[in-house]
N, C-alpha and C. Protein backbone atom coordinates (compact mmCIF):
# COMPACT_ATOMS: atom_id res chain seq x y z
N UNK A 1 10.82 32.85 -18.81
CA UNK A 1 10.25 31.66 -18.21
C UNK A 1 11.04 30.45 -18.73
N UNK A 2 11.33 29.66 -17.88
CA UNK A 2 12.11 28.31 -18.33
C UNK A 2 11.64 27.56 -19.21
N UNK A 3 11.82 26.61 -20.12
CA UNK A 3 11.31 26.17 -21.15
C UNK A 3 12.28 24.77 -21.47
N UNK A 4 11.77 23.50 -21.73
CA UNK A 4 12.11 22.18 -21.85
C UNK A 4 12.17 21.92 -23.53
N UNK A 5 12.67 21.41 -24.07
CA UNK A 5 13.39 20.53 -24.79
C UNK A 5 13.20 18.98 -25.08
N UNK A 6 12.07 18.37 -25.35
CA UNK A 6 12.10 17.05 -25.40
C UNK A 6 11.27 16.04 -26.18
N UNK A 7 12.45 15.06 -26.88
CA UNK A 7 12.40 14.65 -28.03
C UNK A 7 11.47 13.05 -27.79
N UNK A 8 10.86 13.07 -28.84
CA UNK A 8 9.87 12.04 -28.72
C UNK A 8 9.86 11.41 -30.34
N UNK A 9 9.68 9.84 -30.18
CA UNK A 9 9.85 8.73 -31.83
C UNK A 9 8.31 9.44 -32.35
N UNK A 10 8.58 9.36 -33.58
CA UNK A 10 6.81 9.14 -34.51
C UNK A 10 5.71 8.97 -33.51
N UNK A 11 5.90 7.63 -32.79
CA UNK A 11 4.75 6.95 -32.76
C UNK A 11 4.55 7.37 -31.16
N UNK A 12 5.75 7.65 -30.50
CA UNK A 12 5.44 8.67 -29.03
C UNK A 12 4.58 9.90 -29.40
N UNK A 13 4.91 10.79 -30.51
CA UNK A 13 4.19 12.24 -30.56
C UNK A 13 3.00 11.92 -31.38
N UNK A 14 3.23 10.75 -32.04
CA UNK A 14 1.17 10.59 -32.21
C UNK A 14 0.31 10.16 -31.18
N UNK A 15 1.36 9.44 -29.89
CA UNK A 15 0.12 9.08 -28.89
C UNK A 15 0.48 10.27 -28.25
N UNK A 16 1.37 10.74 -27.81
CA UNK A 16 1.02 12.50 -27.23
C UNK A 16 -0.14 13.09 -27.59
N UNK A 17 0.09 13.74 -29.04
CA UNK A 17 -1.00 14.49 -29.94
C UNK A 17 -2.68 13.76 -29.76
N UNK A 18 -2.47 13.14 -29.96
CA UNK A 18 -3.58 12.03 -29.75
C UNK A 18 -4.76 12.31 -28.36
N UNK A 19 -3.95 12.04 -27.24
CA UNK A 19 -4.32 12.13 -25.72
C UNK A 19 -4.48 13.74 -26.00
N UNK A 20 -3.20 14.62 -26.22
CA UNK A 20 -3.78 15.85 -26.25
C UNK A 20 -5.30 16.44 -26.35
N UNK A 21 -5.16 15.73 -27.56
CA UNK A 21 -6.78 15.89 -28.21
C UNK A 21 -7.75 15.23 -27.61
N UNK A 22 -7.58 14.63 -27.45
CA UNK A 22 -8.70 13.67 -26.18
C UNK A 22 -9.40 14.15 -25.11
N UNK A 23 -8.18 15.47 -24.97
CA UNK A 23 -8.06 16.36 -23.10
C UNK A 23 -8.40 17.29 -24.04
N UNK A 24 -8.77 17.72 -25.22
CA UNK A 24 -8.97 19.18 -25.47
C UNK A 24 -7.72 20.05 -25.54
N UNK A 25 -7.04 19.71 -25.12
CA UNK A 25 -5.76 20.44 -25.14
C UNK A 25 -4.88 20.55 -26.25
N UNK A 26 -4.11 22.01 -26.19
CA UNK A 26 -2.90 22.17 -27.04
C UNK A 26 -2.12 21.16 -26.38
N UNK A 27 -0.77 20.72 -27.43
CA UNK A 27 0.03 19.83 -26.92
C UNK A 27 0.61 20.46 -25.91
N UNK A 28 1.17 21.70 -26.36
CA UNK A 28 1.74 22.68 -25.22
C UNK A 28 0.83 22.47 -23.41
N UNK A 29 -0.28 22.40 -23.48
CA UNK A 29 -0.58 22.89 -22.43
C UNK A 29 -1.13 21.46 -21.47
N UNK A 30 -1.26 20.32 -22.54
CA UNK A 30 -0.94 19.08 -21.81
C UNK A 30 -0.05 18.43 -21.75
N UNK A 31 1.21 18.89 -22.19
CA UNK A 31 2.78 18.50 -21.91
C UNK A 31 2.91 19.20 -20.56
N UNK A 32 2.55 20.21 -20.57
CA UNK A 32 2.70 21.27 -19.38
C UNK A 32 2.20 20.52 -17.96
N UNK A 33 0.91 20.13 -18.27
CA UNK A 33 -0.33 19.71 -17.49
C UNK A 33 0.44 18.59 -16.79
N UNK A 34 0.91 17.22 -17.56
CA UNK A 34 1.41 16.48 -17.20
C UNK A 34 1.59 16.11 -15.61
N UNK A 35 3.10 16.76 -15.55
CA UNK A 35 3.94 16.56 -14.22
C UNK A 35 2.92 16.62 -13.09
N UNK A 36 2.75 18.15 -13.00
CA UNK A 36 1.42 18.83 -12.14
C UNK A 36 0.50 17.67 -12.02
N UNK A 37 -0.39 17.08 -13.08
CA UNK A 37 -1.23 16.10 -12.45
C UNK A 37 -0.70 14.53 -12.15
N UNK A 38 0.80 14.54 -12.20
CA UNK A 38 0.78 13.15 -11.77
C UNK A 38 1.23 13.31 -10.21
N UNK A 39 2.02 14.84 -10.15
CA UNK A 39 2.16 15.00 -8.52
C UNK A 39 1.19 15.26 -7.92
N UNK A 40 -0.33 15.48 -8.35
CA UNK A 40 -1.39 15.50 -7.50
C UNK A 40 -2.40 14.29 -7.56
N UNK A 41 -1.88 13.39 -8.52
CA UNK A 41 -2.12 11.87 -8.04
C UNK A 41 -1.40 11.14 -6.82
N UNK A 42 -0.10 11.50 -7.21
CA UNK A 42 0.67 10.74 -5.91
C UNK A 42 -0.15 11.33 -4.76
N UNK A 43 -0.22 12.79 -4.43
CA UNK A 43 -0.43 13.26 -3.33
C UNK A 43 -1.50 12.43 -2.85
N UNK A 44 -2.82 12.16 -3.69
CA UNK A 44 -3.95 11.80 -3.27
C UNK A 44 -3.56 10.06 -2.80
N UNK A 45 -2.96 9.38 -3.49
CA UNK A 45 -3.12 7.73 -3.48
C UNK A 45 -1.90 8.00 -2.05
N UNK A 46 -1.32 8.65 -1.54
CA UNK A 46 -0.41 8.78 -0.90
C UNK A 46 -1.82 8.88 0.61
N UNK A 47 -2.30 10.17 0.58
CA UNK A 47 -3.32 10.27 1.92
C UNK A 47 -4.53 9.03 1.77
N UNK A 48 -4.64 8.29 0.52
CA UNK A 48 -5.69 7.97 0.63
C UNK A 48 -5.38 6.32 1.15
N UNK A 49 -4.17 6.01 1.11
CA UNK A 49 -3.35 4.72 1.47
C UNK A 49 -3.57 5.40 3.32
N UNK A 50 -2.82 6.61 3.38
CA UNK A 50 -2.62 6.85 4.99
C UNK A 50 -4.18 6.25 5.37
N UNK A 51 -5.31 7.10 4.58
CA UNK A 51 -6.40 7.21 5.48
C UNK A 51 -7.31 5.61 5.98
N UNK A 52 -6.65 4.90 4.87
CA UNK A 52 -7.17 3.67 4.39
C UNK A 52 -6.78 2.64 6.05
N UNK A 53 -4.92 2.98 6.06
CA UNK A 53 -4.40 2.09 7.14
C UNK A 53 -5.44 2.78 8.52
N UNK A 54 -5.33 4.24 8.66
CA UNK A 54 -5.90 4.50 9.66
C UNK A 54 -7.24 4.06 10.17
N UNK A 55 -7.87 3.83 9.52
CA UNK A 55 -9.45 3.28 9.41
C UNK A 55 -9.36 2.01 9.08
N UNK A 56 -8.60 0.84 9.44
CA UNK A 56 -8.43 -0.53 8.84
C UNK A 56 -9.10 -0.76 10.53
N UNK A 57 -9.16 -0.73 11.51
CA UNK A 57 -9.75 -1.10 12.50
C UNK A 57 -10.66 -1.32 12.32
N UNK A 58 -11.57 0.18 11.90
CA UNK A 58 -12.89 0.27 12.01
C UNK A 58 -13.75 -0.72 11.26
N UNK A 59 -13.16 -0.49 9.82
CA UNK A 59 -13.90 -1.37 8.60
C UNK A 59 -13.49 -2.81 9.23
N UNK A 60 -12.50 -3.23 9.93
CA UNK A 60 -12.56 -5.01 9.77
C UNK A 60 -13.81 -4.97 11.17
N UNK A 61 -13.97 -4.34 12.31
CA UNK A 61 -14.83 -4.49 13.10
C UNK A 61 -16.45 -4.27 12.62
N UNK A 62 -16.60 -3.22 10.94
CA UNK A 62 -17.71 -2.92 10.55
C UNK A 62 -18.32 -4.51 10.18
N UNK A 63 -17.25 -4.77 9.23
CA UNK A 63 -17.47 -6.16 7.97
C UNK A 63 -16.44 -6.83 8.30
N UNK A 64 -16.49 -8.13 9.44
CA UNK A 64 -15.25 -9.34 9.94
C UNK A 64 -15.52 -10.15 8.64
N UNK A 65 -16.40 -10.46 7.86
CA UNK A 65 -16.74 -11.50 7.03
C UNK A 65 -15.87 -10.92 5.47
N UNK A 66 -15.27 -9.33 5.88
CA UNK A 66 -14.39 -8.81 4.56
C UNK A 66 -13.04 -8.89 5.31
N UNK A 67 -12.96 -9.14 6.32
CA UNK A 67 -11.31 -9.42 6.46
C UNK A 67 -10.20 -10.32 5.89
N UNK A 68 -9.38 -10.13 5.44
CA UNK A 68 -8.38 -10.84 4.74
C UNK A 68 -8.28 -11.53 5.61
N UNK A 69 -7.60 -13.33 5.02
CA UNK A 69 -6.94 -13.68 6.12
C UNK A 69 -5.51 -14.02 6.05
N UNK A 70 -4.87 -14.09 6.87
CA UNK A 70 -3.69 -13.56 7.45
C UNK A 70 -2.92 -14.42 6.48
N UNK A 71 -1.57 -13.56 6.42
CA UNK A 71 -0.63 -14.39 5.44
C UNK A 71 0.18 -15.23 5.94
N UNK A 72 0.64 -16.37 4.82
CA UNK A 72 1.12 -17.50 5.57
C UNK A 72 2.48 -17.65 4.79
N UNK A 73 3.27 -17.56 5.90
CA UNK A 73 4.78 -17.54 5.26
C UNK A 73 5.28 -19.39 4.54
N UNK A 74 5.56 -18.89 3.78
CA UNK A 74 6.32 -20.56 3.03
C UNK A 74 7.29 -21.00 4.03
N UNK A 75 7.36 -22.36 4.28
CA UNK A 75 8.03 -23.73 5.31
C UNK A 75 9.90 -22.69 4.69
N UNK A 76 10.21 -22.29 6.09
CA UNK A 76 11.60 -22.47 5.39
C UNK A 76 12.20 -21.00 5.17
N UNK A 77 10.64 -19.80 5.32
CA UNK A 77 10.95 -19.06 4.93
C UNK A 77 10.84 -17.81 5.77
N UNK A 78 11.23 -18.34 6.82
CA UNK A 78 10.95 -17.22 8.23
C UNK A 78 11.54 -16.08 8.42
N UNK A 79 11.25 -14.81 9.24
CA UNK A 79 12.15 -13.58 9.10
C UNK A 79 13.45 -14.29 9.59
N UNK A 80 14.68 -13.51 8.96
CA UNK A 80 15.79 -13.49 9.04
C UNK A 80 16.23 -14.22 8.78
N UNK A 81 16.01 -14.94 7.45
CA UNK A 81 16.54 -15.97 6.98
C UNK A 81 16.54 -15.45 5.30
N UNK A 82 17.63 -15.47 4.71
CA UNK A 82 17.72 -15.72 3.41
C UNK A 82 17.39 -16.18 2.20
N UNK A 83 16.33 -15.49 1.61
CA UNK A 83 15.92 -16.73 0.87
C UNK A 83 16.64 -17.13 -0.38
């Protein structure tokens, strides 16, 4: 099985060890854990952005009084222009 290599200061492997312990975990198995749960964060903030735009109709027609209002470009600072 493949196996990583990676070096961390004092005060990195006490907040490692640290969080480890926090999660219950061997360091081993929340070093491991890591990657895995930050690619199943992206995944989620990723559909949950999609689901958000898709349903932006509905919610501004639910609650008009929660609608943003519209952005206002600075004097000077129009598309296709350089700023």
């Amino acid at each position: 099985m493949p196996s990583l290599n990676v070096t961390f200061t004092d005060d990195e492997m006490h907040e490692v060890r640290a969080a480890a312990a926090a999660e219950g975990k061997s360091l081993k198995q929340y070093l491991h854990d890591l990657p895995l749960r930050e690619t199943h964060r992206l995944q989620f903030v990723r559909h949950a952005v999609t689901w958000g735009a898709d349903h932006q109709a509905e919610f501004d027609e639910a609650f008009p009084d929660e609608v943003p209002p519209p952005v206002r470009r600075e004097e000077g600072r129009g598309e296709g222009r350089a700023a």
